[in-house]
Protein backbone atom coordinates (compact mmCIF):
# COMPACT_ATOMS: atom_id res chain seq x y z
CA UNK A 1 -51.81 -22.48 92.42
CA UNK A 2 -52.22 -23.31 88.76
CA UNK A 3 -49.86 -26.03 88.26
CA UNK A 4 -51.30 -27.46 85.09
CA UNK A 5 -48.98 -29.19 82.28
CA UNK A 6 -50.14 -30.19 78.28
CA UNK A 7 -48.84 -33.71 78.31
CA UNK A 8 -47.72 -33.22 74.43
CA UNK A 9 -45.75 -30.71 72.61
CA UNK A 10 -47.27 -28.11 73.80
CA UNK A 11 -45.93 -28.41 77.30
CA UNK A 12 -42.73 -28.30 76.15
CA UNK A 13 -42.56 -24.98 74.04
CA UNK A 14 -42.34 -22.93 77.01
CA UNK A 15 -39.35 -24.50 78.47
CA UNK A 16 -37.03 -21.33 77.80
CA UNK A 17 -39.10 -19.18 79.83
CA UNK A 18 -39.82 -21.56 82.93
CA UNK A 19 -36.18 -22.49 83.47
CA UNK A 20 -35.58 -17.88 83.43
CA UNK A 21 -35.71 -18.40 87.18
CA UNK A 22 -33.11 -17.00 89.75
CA UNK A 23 -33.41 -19.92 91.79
CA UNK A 24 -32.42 -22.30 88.54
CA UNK A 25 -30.01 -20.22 86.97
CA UNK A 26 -28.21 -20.13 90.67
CA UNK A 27 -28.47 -23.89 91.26
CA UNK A 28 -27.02 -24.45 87.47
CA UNK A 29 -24.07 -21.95 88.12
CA UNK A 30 -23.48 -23.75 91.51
CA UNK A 31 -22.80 -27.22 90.02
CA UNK A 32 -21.20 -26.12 86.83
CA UNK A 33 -19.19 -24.19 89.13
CA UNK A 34 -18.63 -26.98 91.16
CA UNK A 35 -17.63 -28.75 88.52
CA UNK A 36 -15.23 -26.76 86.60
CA UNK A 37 -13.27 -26.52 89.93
CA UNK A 38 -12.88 -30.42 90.32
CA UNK A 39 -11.43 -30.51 86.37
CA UNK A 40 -9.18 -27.23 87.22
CA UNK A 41 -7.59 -29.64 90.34
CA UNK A 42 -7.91 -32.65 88.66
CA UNK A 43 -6.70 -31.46 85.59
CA UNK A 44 -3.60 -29.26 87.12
CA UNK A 45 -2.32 -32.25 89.16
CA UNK A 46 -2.28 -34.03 86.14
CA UNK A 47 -0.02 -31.25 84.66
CA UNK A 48 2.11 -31.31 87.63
CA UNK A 49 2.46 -35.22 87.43
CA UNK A 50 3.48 -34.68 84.27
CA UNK A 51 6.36 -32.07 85.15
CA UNK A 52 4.68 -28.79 84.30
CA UNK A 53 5.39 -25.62 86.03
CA UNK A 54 2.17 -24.70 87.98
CA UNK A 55 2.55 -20.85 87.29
CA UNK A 56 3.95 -21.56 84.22
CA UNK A 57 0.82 -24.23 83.51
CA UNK A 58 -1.74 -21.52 84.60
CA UNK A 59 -0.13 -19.03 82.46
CA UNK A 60 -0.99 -20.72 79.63
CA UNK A 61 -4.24 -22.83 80.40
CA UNK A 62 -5.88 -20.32 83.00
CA UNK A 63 -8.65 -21.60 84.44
CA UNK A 64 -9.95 -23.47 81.26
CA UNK A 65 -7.39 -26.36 80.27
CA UNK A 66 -9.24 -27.90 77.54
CA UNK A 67 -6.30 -27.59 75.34
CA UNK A 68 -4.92 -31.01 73.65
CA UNK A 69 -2.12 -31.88 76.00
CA UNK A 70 0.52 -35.06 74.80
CA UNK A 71 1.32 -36.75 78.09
CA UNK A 72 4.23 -39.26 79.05
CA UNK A 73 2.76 -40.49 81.78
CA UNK A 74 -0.22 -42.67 81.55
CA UNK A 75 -1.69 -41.63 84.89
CA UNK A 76 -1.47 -37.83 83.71
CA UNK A 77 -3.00 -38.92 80.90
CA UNK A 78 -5.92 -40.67 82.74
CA UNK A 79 -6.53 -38.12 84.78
CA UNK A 80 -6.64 -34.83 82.33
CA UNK A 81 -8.38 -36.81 79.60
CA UNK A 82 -10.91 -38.96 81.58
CA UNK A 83 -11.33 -38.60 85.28
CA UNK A 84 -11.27 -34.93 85.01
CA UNK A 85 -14.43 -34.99 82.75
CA UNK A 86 -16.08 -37.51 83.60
CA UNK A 87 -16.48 -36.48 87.67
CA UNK A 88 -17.03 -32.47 86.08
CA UNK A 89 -19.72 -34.14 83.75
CA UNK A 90 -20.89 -36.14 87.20
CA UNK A 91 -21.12 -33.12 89.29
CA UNK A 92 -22.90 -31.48 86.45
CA UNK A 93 -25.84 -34.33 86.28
CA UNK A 94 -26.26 -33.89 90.22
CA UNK A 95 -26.95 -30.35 89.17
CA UNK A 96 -29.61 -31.49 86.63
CA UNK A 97 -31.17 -33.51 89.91
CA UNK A 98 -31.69 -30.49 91.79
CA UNK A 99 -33.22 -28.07 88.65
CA UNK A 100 -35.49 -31.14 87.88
CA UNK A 101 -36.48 -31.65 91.13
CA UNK A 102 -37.91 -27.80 91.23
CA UNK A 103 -39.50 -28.42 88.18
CA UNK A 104 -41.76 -31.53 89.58
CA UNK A 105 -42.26 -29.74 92.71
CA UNK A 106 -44.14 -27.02 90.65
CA UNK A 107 -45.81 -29.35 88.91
CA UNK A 108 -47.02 -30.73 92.07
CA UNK A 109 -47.89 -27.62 93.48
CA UNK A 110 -44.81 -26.46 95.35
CA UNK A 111 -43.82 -23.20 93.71
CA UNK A 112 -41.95 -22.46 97.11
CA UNK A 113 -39.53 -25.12 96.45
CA UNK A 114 -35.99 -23.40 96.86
CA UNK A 115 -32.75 -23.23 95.48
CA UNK A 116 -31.11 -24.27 99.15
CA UNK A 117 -33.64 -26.98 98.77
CA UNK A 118 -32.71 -28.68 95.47
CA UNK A 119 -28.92 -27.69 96.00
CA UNK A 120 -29.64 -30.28 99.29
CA UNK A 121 -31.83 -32.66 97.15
CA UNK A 122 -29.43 -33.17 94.71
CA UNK A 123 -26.44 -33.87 96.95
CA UNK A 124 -28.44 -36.61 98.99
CA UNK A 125 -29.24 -37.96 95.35
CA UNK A 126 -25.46 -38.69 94.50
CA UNK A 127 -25.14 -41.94 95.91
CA UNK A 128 -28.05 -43.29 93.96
CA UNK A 129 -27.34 -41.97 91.18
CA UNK A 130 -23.67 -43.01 91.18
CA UNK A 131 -25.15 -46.81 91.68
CA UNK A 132 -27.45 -46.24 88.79
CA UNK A 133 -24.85 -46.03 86.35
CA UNK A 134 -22.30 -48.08 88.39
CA UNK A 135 -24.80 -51.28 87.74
CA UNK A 136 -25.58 -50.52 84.20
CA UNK A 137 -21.84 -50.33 83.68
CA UNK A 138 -21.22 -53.52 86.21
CA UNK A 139 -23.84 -55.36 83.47
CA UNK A 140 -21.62 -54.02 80.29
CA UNK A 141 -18.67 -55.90 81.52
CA UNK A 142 -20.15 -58.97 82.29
CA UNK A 143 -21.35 -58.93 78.82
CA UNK A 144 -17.74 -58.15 77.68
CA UNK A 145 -16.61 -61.04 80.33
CA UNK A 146 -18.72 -63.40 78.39
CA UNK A 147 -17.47 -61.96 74.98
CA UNK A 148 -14.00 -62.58 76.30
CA UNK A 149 -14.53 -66.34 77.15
CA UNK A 150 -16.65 -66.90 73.92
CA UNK A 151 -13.38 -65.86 72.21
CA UNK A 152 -10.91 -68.38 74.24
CA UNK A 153 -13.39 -71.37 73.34
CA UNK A 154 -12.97 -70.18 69.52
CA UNK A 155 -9.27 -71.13 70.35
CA UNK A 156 -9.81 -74.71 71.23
CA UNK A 157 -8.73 -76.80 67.88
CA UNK A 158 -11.06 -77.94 65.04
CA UNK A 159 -14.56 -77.82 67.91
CA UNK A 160 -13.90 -74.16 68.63
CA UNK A 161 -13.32 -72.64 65.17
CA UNK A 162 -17.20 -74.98 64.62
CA UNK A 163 -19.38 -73.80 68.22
CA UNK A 164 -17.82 -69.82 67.37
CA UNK A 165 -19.36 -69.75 63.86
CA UNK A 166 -22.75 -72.27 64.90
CA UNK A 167 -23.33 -69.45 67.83
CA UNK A 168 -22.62 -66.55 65.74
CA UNK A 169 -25.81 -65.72 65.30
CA UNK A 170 -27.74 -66.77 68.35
CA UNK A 171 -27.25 -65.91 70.76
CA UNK A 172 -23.57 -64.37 70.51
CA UNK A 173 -24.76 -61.50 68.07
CA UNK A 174 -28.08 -60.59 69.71
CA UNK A 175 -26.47 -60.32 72.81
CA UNK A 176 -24.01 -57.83 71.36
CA UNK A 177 -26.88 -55.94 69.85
CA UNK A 178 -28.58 -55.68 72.97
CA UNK A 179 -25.19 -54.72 74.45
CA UNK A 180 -24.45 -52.03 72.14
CA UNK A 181 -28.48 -50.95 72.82
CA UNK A 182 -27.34 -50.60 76.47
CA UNK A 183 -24.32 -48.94 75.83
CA UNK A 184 -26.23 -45.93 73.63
CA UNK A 185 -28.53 -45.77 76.37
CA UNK A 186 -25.78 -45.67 79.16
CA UNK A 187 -24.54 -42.90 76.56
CA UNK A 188 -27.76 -40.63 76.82
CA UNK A 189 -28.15 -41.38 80.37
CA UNK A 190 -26.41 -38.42 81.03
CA UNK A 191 -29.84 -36.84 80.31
CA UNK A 192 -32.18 -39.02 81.40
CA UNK A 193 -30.32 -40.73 84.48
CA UNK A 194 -30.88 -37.99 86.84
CA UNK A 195 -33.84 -36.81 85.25
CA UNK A 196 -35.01 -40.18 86.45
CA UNK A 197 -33.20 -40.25 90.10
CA UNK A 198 -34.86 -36.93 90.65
CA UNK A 199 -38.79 -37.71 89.70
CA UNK A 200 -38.01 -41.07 92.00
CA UNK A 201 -40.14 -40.81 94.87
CA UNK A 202 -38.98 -44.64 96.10
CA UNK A 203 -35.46 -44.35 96.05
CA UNK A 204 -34.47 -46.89 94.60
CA UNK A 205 -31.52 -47.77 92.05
CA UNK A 206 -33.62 -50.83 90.30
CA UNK A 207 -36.46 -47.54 89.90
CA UNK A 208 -34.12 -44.98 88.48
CA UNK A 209 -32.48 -47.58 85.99
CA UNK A 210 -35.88 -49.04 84.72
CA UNK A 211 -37.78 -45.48 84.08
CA UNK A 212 -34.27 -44.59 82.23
CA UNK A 213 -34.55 -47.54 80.04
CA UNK A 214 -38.50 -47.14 79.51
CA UNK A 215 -38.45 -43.38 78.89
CA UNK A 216 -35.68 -44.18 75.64
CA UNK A 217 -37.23 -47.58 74.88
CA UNK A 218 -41.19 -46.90 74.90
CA UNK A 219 -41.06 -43.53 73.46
CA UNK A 220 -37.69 -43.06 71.36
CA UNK A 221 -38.80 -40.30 68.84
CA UNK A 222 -40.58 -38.41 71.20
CA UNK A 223 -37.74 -38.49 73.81
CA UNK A 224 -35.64 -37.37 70.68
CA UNK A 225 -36.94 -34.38 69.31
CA UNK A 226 -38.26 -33.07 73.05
CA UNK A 227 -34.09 -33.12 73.36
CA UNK A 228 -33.15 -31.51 70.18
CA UNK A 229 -35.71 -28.88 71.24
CA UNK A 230 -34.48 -28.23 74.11
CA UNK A 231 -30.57 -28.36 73.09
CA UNK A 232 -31.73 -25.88 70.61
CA UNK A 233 -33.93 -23.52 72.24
CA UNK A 234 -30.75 -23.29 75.59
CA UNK A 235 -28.61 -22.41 72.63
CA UNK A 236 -30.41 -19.88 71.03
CA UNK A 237 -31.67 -18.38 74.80
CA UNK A 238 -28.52 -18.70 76.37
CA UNK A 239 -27.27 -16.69 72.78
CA UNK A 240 -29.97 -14.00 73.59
CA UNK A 241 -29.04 -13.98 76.88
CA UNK A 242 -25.09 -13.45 76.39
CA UNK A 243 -26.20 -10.71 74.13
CA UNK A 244 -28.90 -8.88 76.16
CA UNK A 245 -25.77 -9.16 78.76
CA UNK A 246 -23.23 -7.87 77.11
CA UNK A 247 -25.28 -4.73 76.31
CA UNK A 248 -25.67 -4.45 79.56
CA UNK A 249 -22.06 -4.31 80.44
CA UNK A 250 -20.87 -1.48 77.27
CA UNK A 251 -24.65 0.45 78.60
CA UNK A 252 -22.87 0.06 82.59
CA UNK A 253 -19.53 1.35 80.78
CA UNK A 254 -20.75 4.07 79.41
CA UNK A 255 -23.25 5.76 81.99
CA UNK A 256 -19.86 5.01 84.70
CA UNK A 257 -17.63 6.62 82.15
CA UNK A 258 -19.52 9.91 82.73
CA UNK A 259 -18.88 10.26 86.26
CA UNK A 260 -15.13 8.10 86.17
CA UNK A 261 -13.68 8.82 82.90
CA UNK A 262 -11.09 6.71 81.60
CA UNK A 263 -10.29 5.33 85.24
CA UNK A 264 -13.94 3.08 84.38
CA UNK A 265 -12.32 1.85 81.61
CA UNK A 266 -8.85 1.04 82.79
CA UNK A 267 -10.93 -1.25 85.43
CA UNK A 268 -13.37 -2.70 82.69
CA UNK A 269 -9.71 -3.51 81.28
CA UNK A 270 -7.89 -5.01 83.78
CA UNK A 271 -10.77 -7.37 84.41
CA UNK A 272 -11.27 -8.47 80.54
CA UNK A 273 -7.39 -8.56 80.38
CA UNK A 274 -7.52 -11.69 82.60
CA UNK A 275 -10.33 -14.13 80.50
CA UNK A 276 -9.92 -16.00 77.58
CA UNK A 277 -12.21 -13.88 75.49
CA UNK A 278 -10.51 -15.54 72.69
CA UNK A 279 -11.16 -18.89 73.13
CA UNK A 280 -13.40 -21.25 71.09
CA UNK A 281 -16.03 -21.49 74.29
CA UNK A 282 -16.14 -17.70 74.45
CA UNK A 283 -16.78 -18.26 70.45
CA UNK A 284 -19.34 -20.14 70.93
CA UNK A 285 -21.24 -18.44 73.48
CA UNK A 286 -21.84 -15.70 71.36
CA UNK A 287 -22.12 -16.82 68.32
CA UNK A 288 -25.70 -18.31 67.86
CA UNK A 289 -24.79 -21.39 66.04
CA UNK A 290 -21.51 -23.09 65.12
CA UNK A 291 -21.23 -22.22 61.02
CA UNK A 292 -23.70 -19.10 61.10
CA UNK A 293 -22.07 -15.92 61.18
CA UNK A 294 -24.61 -14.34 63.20
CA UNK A 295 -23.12 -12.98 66.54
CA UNK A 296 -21.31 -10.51 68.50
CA UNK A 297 -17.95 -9.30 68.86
CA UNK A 298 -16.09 -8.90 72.60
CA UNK A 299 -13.65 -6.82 70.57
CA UNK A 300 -16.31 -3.80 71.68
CA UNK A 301 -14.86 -4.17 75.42
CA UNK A 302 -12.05 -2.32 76.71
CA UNK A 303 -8.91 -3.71 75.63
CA UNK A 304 -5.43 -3.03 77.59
CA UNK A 305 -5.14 -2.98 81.40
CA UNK A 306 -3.06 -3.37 84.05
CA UNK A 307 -2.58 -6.18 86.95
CA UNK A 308 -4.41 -4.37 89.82
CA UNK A 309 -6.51 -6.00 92.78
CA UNK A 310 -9.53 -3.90 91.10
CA UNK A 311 -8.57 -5.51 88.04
CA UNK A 312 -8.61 -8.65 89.78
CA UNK A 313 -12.22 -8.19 91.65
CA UNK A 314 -13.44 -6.97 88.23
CA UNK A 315 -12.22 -10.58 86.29
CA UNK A 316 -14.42 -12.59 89.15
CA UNK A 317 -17.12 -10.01 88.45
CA UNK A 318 -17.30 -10.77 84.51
CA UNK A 319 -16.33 -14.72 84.94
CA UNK A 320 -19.67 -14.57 87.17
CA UNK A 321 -21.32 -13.21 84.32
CA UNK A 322 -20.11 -15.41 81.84
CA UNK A 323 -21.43 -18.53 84.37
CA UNK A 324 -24.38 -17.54 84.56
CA UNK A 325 -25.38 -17.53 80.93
CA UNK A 326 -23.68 -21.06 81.02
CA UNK A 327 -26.43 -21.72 83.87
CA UNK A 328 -29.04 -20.44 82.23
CA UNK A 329 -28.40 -22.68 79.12
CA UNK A 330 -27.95 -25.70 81.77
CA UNK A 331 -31.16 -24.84 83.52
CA UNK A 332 -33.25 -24.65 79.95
CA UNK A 333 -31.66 -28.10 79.47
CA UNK A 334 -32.81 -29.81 82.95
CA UNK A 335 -35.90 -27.97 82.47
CA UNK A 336 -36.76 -29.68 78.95
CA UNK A 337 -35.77 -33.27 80.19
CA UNK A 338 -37.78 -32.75 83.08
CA UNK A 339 -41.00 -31.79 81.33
CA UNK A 340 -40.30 -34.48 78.60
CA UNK A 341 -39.97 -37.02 81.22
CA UNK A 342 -43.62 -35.88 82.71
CA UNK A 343 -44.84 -35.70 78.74
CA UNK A 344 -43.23 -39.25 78.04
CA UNK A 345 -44.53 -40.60 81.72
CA UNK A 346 -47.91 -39.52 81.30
CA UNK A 347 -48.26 -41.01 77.31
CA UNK A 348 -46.03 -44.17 78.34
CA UNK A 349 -47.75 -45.15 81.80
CA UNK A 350 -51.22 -42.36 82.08
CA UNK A 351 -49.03 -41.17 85.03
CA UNK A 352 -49.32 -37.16 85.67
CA UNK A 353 -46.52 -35.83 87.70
CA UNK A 354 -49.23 -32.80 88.62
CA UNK A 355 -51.39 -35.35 90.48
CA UNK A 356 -48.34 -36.27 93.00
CA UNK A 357 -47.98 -34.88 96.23
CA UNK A 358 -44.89 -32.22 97.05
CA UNK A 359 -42.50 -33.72 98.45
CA UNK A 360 -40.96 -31.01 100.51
CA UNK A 361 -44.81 -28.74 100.94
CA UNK A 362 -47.07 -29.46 103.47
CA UNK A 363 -50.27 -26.90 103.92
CA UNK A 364 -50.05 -25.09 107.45
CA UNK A 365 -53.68 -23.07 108.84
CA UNK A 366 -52.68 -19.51 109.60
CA UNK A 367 -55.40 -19.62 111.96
CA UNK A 368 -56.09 -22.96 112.43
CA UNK A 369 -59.96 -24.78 112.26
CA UNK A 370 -61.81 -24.75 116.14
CA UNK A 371 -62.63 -27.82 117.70
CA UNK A 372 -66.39 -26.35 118.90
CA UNK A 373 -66.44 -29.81 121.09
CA UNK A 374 -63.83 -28.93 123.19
CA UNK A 375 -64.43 -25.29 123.55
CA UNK A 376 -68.49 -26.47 124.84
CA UNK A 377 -66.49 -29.13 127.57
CA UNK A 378 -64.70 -25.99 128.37
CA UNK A 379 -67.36 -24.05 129.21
């Protein structure tokens, strides 16, 4: 099994086309699945706490409530604006674990690595990555702490106003620089965390945090435009992608249409009557960048329609669509951290990922070797 990688820039041009895998685009749609269903509950109890009608609420919102809500409440606030997100983006990075994770096991050799597999891989990683960032958090407000009491002895008279301005400068400032350091870096983390938690073959917290910090610190640029590269290339593929799609579904319309006639269509209907085709993340999708007027127009799919259980069965069928472009775009995403990781490893510490061991592979004998010395004692 060629498992081969150019540690350089080379290795990471064909990140597109390694993260086109079933298996990938399946684990991404799981998670951001999984995700999007914790903000829809999260977010709709929110809405209820805040006295919204649930029907009425879902009316409106569907199952995409991104919308800029004003709450009363601060704990409906909380929750739609930050816990919402922040456990979708969380459940989202565990997904980014498990895509990662069959990325190094083909790099080590394990092309049979499978989606079941990293689905499982990534959900016994949650803990440790959930301490990762707990403890780089833990250490941003115990610099704040300090920040807090340097402030009350600025309050003592005449001496305070004097030890506040001698400090300024040392340390008082370069701790806040390296505390606003940490706090980017907690910032990108989102990329690089689990990245990190996955390659880990220790398991270890202290590991996870320190390749996080090394893989940003050591190799900054590099990390950087690996990044933009692949942010770029999983919005131009997943554009391609949507496209190439959507051709698919007017080519499935049409060759139907011949045998069903306008019942097809009605059922095509009913199904797009039911998703936010107009919505700035439908916008997105297929446009290919934000401020280019280069894309394609939904306006080509059947409009009208009627509320139907077909109609119904046919708005799951073209939501599951629509996912898995998103997890395609995801999985080109994990994919290009996960090879810049290996690129950034192997400059930073002359560490190949393709010399490890799988972790989950272990080479079974069809027919396994003869011991001639104990068939002869047999004999």
């Amino acid at each position: 099994m060629n498992n081969s990688l150019e540690y350089n820039f080379k290795g990471i041009i064909p990140v597109p086309a390694k993260a086109l895998k079933g298996k990938k685009i399946f684990v991404a749609s799981f998670f951001l699945l999984a995700g999007l269903i914790i903000y829809d509950i999260i977010a709709y109890i929110a809405l209820i706490v805040e006295g919204f009608d649930i029907a009425e609420a879902f009316g409106r919102f569907g199952f995409l409530p991104f919308s800029y809500i004003f709450f009363n409440s601060a704990i409906a606030f909380w929750m739609y604006n930050y816990i919402a997100p922040i456990l979708a983006v969380f459940v989202v990075t565990v997904g980014i674990i498990s895509i990662a994770q069959i990325d190094f096991e083909t790099l080590r050799g394990n092309p049979f690595f499978s989606g079941r597999q990293a689905i499982s891989y990534g959900f016994s990683r949650i803990r440790r990555l959930f301490l990762s960032w707990t403890a780089v958090l833990i250490f941003i407000l115990f610099i704040a702490l300090l920040g807090v009491i340097v402030g009350l002895i600025a309050r003592i008279p005449y001496i305070g106003e004097i030890l506040y301005s001698v400090f300024f400068f040392f340390p008082n400032f370069i701790v806040a620089l390296f505390a606003v350091l940490i706090i980017i870096i907690l910032i990108l983390s989102v990329l690089i965390m689990p990245v990190a938690v996955s390659a880990d073959r220790v398991g270890e917290s202290f590991q996870s945090i320190l390749e996080t910090f090394l893989t940003f610190t050591r190799q900054p640029i590099r990390w950087i435009l690996y990044t933009a590269y692949s942010l770029i290339a999983a919005k131009v593929a997943a554009f391609v992608f949507a496209w190439v799609s959507f051709m698919a579904i007017l080519f499935l319309h049409c060759i139907t249409w011949l045998g069903g006639g306008d019942k097809i269509t009605g059922i095509i209907a009913s199904g797009v009557k039911h998703l936010p085709i107009d919505s700035g993340i439908v916008a997105f999708m297929t446009n290919i960048f934000p401020g280019i007027n280069f894309g394609f127009d939904l306006s080509s799919l059947p409009p009208g329609g009627t509320d139907s259980i077909a109609g119904y069965i046919m708005t799951v069928s073209l939501f599951l669509i629509f996912l898995i472009i998103c997890g395609y775009a995801l999985s080109v995403i994990a994919t290009g951290q996960a090879y810049a990781y290996a690129v950034i490893k192997k400059m930073r510490d002359d560490h190949k990922i393709t010399d490890e061991k799988p972790l989950f592979y272990e080479e079974e004998w069809v027919n396994p070797p003869i011991d001639e010395d104990k068939n002869k004692n047999d004999i």
